[in-house]
Protein backbone atom coordinates (compact mmCIF):
# COMPACT_ATOMS: atom_id res chain seq x y z
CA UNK A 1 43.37 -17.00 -28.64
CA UNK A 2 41.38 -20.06 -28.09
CA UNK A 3 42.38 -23.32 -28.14
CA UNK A 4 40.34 -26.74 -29.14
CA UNK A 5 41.51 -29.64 -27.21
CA UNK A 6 40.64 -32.70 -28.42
CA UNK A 7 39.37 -35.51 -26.07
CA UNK A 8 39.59 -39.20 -27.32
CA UNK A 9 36.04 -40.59 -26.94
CA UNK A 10 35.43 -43.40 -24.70
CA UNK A 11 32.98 -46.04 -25.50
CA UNK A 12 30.81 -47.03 -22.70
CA UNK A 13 28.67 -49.45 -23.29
CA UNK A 14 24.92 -49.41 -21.34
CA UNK A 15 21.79 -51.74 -21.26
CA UNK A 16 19.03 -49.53 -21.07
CA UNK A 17 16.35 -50.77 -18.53
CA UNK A 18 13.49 -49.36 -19.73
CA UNK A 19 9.64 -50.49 -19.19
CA UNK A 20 6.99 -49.86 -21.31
CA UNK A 21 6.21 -47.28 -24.34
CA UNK A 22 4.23 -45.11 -26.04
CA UNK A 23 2.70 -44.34 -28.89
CA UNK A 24 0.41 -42.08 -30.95
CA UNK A 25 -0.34 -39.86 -34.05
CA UNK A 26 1.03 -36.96 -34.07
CA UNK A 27 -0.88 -33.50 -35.98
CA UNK A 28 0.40 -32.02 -39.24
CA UNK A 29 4.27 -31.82 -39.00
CA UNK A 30 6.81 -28.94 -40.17
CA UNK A 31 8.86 -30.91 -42.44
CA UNK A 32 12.09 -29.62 -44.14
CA UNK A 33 12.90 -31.89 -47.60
CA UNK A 34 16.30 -31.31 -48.89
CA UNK A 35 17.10 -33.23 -51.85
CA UNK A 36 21.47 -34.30 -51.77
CA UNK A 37 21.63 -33.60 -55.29
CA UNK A 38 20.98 -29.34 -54.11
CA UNK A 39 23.25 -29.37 -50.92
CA UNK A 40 26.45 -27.31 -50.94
CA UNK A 41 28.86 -29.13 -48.20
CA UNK A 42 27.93 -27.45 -45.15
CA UNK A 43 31.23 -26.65 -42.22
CA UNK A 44 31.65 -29.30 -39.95
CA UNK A 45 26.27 -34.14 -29.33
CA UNK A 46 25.60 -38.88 -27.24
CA UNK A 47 25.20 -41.47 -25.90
CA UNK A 48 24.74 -44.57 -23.16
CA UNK A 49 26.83 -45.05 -20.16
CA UNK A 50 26.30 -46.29 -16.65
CA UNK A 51 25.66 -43.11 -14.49
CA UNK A 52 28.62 -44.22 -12.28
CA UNK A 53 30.90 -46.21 -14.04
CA UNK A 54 32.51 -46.48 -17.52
CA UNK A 55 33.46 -49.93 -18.41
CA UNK A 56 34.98 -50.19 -22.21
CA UNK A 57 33.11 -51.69 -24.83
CA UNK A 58 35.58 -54.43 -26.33
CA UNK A 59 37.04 -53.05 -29.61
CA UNK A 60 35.30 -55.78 -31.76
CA UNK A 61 31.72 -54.23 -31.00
CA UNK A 62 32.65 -50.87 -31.43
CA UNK A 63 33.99 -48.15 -34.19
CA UNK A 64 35.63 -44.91 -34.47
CA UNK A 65 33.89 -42.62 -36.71
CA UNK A 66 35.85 -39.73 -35.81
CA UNK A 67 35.67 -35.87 -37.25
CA UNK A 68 33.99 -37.31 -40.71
CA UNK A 69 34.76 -40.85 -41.34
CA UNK A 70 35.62 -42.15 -44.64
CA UNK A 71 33.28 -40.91 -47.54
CA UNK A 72 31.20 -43.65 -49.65
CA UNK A 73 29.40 -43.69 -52.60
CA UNK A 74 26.26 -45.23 -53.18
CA UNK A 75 26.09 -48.08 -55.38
CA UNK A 76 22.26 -47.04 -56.53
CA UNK A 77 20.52 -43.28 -55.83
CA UNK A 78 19.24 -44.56 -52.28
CA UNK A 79 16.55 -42.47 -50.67
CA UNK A 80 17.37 -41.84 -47.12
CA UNK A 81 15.42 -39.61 -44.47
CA UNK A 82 16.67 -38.12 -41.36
CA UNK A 83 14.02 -37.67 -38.61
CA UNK A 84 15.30 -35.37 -35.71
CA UNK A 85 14.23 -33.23 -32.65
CA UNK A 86 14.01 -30.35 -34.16
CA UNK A 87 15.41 -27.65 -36.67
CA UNK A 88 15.55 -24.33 -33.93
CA UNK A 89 18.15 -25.81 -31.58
CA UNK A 90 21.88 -25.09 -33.77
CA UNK A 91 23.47 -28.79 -32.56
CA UNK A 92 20.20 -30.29 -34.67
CA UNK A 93 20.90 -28.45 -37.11
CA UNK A 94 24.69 -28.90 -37.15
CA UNK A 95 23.42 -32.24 -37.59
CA UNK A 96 21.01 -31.64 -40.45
CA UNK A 97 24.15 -29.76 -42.35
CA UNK A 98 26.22 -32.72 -41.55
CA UNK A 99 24.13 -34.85 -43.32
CA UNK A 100 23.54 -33.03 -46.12
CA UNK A 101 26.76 -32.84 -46.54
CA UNK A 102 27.35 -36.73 -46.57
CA UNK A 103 24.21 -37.26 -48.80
CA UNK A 104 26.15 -34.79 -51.68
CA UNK A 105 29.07 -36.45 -51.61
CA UNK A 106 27.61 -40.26 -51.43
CA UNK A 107 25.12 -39.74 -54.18
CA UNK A 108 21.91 -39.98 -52.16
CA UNK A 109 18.31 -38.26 -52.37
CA UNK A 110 18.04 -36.59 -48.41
CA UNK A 111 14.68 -35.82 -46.71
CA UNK A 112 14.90 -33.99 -43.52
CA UNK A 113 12.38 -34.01 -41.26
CA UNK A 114 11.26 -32.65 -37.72
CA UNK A 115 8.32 -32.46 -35.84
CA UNK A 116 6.35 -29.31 -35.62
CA UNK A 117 6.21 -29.25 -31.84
CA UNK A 118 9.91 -29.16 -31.36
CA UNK A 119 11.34 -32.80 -28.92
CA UNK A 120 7.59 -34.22 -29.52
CA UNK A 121 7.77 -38.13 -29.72
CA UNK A 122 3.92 -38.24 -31.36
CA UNK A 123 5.07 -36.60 -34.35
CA UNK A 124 8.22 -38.17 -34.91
CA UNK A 125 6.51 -41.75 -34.77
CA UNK A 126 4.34 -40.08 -37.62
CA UNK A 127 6.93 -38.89 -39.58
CA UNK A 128 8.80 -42.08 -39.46
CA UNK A 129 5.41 -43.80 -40.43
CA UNK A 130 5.13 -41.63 -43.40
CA UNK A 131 8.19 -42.21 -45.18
CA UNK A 132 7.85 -45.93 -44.21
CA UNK A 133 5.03 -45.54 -46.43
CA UNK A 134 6.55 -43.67 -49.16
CA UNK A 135 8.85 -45.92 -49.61
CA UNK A 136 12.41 -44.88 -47.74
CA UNK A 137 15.39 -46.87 -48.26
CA UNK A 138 16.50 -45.97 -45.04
CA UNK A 139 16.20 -44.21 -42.14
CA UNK A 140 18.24 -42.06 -39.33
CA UNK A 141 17.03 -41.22 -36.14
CA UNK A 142 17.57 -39.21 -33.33
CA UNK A 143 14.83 -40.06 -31.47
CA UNK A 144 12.93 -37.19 -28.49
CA UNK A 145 12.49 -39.89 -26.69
CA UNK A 146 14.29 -43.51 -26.18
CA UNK A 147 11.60 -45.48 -25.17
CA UNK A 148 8.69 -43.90 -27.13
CA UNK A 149 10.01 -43.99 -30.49
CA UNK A 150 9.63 -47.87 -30.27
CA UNK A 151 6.47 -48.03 -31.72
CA UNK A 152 8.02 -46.90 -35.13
CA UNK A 153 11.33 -48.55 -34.83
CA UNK A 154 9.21 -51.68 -34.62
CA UNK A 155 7.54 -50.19 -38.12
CA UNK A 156 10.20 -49.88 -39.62
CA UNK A 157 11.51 -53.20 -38.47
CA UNK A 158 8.00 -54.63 -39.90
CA UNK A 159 8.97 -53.15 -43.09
CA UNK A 160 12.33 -53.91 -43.55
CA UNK A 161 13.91 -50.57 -43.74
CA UNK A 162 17.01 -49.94 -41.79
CA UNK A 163 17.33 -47.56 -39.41
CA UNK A 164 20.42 -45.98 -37.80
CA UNK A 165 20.37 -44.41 -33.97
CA UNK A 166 22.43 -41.43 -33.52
CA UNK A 167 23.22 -39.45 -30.57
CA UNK A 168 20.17 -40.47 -28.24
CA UNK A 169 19.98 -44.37 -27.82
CA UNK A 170 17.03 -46.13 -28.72
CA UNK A 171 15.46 -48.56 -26.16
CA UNK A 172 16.00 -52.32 -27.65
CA UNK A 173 15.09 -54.22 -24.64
CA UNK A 174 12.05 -55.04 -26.34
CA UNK A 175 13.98 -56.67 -29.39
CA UNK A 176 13.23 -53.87 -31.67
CA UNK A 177 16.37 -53.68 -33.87
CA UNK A 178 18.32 -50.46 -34.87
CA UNK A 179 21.98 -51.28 -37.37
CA UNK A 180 24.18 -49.66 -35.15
CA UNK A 181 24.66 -46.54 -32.88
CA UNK A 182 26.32 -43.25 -33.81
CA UNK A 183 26.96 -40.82 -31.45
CA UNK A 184 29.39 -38.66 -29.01
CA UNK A 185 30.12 -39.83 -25.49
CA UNK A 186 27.94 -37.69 -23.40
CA UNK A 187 29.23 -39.09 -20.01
CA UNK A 188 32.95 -38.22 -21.28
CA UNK A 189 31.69 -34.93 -22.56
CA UNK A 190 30.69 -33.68 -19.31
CA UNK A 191 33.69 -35.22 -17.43
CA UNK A 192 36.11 -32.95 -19.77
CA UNK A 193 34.04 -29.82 -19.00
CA UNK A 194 33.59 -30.69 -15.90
CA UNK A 195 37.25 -31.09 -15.47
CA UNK A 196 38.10 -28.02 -16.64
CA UNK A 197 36.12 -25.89 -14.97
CA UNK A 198 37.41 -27.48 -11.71
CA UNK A 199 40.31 -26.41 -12.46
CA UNK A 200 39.59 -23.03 -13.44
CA UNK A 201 37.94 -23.02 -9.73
CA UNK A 202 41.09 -23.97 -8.48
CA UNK A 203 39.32 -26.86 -6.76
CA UNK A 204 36.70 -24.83 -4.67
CA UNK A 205 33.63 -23.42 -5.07
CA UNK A 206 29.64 -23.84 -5.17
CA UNK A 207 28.40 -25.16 -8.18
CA UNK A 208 24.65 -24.82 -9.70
CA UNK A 209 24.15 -27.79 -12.60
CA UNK A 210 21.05 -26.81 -15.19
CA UNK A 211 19.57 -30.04 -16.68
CA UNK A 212 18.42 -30.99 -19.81
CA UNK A 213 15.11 -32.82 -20.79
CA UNK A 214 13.78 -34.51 -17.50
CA UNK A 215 14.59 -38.34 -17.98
CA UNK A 216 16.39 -37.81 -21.32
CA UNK A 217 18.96 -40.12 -21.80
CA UNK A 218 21.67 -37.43 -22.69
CA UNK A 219 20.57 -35.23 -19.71
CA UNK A 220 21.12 -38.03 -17.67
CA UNK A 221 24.90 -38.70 -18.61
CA UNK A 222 26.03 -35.46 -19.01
CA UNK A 223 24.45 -34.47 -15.64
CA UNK A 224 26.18 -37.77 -14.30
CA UNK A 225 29.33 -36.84 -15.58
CA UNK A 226 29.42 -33.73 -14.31
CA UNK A 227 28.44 -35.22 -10.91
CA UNK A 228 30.87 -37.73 -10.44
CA UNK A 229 33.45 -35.11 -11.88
CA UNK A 230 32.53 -32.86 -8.73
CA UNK A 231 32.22 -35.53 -5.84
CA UNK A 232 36.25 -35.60 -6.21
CA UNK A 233 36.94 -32.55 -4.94
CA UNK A 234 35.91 -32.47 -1.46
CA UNK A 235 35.92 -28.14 -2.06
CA UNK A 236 33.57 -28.18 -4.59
CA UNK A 237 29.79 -27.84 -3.85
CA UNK A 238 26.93 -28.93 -6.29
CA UNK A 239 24.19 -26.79 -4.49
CA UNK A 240 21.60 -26.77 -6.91
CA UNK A 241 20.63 -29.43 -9.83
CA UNK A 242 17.66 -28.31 -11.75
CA UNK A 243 16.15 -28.90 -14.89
CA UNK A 244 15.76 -25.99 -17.85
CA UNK A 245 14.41 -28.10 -20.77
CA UNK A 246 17.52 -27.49 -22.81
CA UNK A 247 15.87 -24.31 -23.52
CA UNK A 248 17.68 -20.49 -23.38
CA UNK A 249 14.70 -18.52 -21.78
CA UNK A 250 13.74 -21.44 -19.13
CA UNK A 251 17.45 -21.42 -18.24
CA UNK A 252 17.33 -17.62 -17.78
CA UNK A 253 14.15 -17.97 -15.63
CA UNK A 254 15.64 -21.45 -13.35
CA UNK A 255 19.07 -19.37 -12.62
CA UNK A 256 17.57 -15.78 -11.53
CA UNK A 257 15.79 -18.19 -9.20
CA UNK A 258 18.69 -20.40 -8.43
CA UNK A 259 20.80 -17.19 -8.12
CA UNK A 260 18.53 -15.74 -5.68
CA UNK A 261 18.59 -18.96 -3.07
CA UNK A 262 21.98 -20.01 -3.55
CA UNK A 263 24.59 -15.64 -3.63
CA UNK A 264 27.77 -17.16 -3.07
CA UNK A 265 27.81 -19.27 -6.60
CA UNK A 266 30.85 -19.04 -8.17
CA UNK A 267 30.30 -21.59 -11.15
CA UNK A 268 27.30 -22.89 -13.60
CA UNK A 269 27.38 -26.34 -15.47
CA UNK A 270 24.69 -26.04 -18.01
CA UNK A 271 24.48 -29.43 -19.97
CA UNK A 272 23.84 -27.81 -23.62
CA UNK A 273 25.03 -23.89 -24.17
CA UNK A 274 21.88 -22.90 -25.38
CA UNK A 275 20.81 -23.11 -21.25
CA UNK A 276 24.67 -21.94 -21.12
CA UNK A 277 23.91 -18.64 -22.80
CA UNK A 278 20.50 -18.38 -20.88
CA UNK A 279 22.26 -18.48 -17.50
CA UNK A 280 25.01 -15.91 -18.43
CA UNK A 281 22.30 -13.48 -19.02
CA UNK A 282 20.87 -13.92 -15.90
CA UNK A 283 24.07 -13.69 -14.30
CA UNK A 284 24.06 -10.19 -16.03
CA UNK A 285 20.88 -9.34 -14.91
CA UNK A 286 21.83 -10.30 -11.42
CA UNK A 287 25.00 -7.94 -11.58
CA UNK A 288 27.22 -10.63 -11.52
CA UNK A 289 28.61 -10.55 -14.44
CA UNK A 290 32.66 -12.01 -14.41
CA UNK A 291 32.16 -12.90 -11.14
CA UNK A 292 30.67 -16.72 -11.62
CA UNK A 293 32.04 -19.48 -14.04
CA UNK A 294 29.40 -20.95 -16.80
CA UNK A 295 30.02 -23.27 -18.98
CA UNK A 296 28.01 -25.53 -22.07
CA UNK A 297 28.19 -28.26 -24.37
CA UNK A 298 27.81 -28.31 -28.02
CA UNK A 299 29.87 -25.48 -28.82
CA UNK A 300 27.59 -23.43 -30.94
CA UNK A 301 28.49 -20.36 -32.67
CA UNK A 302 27.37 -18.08 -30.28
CA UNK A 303 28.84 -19.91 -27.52
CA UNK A 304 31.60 -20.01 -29.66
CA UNK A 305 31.71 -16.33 -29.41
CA UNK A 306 30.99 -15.81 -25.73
CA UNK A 307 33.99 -17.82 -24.90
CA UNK A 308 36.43 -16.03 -27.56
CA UNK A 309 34.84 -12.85 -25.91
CA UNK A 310 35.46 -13.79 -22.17
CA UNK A 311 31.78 -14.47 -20.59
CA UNK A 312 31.04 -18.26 -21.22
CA UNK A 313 33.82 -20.19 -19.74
CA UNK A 314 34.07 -23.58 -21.74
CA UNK A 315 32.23 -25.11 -24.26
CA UNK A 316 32.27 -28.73 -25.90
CA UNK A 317 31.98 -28.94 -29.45
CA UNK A 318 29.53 -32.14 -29.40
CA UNK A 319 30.25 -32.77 -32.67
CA UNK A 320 26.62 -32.20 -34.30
CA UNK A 321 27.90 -31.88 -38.11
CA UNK A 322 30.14 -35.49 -37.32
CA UNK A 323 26.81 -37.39 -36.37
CA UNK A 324 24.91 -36.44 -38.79
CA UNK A 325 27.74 -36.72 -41.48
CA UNK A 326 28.20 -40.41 -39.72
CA UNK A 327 24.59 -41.37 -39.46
CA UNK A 328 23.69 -40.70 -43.55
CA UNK A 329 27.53 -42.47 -44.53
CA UNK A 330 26.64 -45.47 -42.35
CA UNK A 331 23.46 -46.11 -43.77
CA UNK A 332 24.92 -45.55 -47.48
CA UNK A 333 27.54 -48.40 -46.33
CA UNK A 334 24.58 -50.68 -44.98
CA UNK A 335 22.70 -50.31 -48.33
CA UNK A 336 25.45 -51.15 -50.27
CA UNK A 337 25.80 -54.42 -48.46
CA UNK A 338 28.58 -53.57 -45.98
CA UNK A 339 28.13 -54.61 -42.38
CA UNK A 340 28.28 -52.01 -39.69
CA UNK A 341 29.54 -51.79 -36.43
CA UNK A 342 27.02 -52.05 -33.42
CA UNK A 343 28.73 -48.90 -32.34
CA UNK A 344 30.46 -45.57 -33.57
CA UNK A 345 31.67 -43.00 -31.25
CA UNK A 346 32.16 -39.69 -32.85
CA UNK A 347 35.11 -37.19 -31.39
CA UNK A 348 34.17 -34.50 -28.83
CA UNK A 349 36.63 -31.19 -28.15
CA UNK A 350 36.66 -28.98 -25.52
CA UNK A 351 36.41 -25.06 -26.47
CA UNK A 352 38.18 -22.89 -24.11
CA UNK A 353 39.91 -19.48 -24.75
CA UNK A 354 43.68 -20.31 -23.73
């Protein structure tokens, strides 16, 4: 029978030192409009931390959002967009039902958008310029990148629409200004499954990690996490770190590879489970199938599955309906005049089959 453990989410707060930015127009985007008035509540993944450390945030600056938060309803029929990485990966869409769902029940008109070219910073600037121009009342990002999407926070800012981060953290070294920060607690995330699957080790073992996203923020903490997690137990061997994209078939390509150089593996920490369920089928295809550990975050249904069924480890349910439930509720309170935390951390819970 499985079992979801609940870990408390711990704020860490993190200055992003980031130089420079990017911008540019991106070609014709895929765009997926979903009026709230249409949405049936759908069922009910991250952000900033120092890569070693985890100093609080003080309580003032900082919220708990939780599962859901408290429902709101809007004083006017606001029209509020969500701009995300993409609708193929399930947590984005988790995120897209989660907001739907929190549009229905606030009274709001919901556009949801994604680029074309799934993760592509050039099209979400676009997207974000176009429905600054048709007149948004707010918008709610989770932005491909943390340092390119500046160009059209600083839009936005220009045009005095609001916009609300969630999950990745927007670079605001600049002085670009976002109304607060929604999101999981990547860096804790990680720590939990990495925890976990320590323990299921019984504190020994060699351990391949498969990255996200090269220099994406979340990829970054999670892999962090993980990493500190490890260095603890003097047994346990990260032999391999390599990045697969976030993607399923890259994952399934990096760990025949990884596989191949590094036989004696007995565990793989994949930072999302869609590389999760990309290394257990090259695990299969390597004939080692129950014989190495693998484990994922975001605890997608078929994830879900694999870990009711034996073969995937440990997931983390990153909470992907919560942010996006948060992110459209938050921006309903800001337009009816209420003032928002700078911060929101939204629950995490660890999937596991006992």
């Amino acid at each position: 029978m499985r079992k979801m453990r609940k870990w408390a989410a711990l704020w860490v707060a993190a200055a992003l030192v980031l130089g420079g930015c990017s911008s540019g127009a991106g070609g014709e985007a895929k765009t997926a409009e979903t009026p709230a008035a249409s949405q049936t509540a759908a069922a009910a993944e991250s952000e900033e931390t120092a890569a070693s450390q985890a100093p609080e945030t003080p309580a003032a600056e900082s919220g708990q959002a939780g599962e859901t938060g408290a429902a709101v309803k809007a004083n006017e029929k606001y029209k509020i967009t969500l701009v995300v990485k993409n609708l193929t990966n399930p947590m984005w869409i988790a995120v897209q039902e989660g907001a739907e769902k929190a549009a229905a029940e606030a009274g709001v008109d919901l556009t949801v958008l994604a680029p074309a070219t799934a993760d592509s910073n050039e099209e979400q600037i676009s997207l974000i310029e176009q429905s600054i121009a048709k007149g948004t009342d707010a918008l709610v990002v989770i932005p491909a990148d943390s340092v390119g999407i500046v160009p059209a926070v600083e839009a936005a800012n220009s045009a005095g629409i609001p916009l609300i981060d969630v999950n990745t953290k927007i670079d605001t070294s600049g002085g670009c200004k976002i109304e607060t920060f929604i999101a999981v607690e990547n860096y804790t995330a990680a720590v939990s499954v990495a925890e976990k699957l320590v323990e299921m080790l019984d504190q020994k073992g060699d351990v391949i990690i498969l990255e996200g996203k090269a220099g994406a923020q979340s990829s970054v903490d999670i892999v962090a996490g993980a990493n500190d997690t490890f260095a603890k137990y003097p047994d346990v061997n990260v032999v391999a770190s390599q990045t697969a994209s976030w993607n399923r078939t890259e994952a399934y390509n990096v760990t025949l590879n990884l596989l191949e150089a590094n036989p004696g593996v007995a565990a793989i920490f994949a930072a999302n489970d869609e590389m999760a369920m990309g290394a257990l089928e090259a695990v299969s295809q390597a004939g080692k199938s129950g014989q190495i550990l693998i484990t994922g975050l975001d605890a997608n249904e078929d994830a879900k599955a694999a870990v009711d069924a034996g073969t995937l480890a440990i997931t983390c349910d990153k909470n992907g309906n919560g942010q996006g439930y948060e992110g459209v509720m938050k921006a309903v309170m800001l337009l009816n005049g209420e003032t928002l935390e700078p911060n929101y951390v939204v629950d995490t819970y660890l999937y596991t089959k006992d």
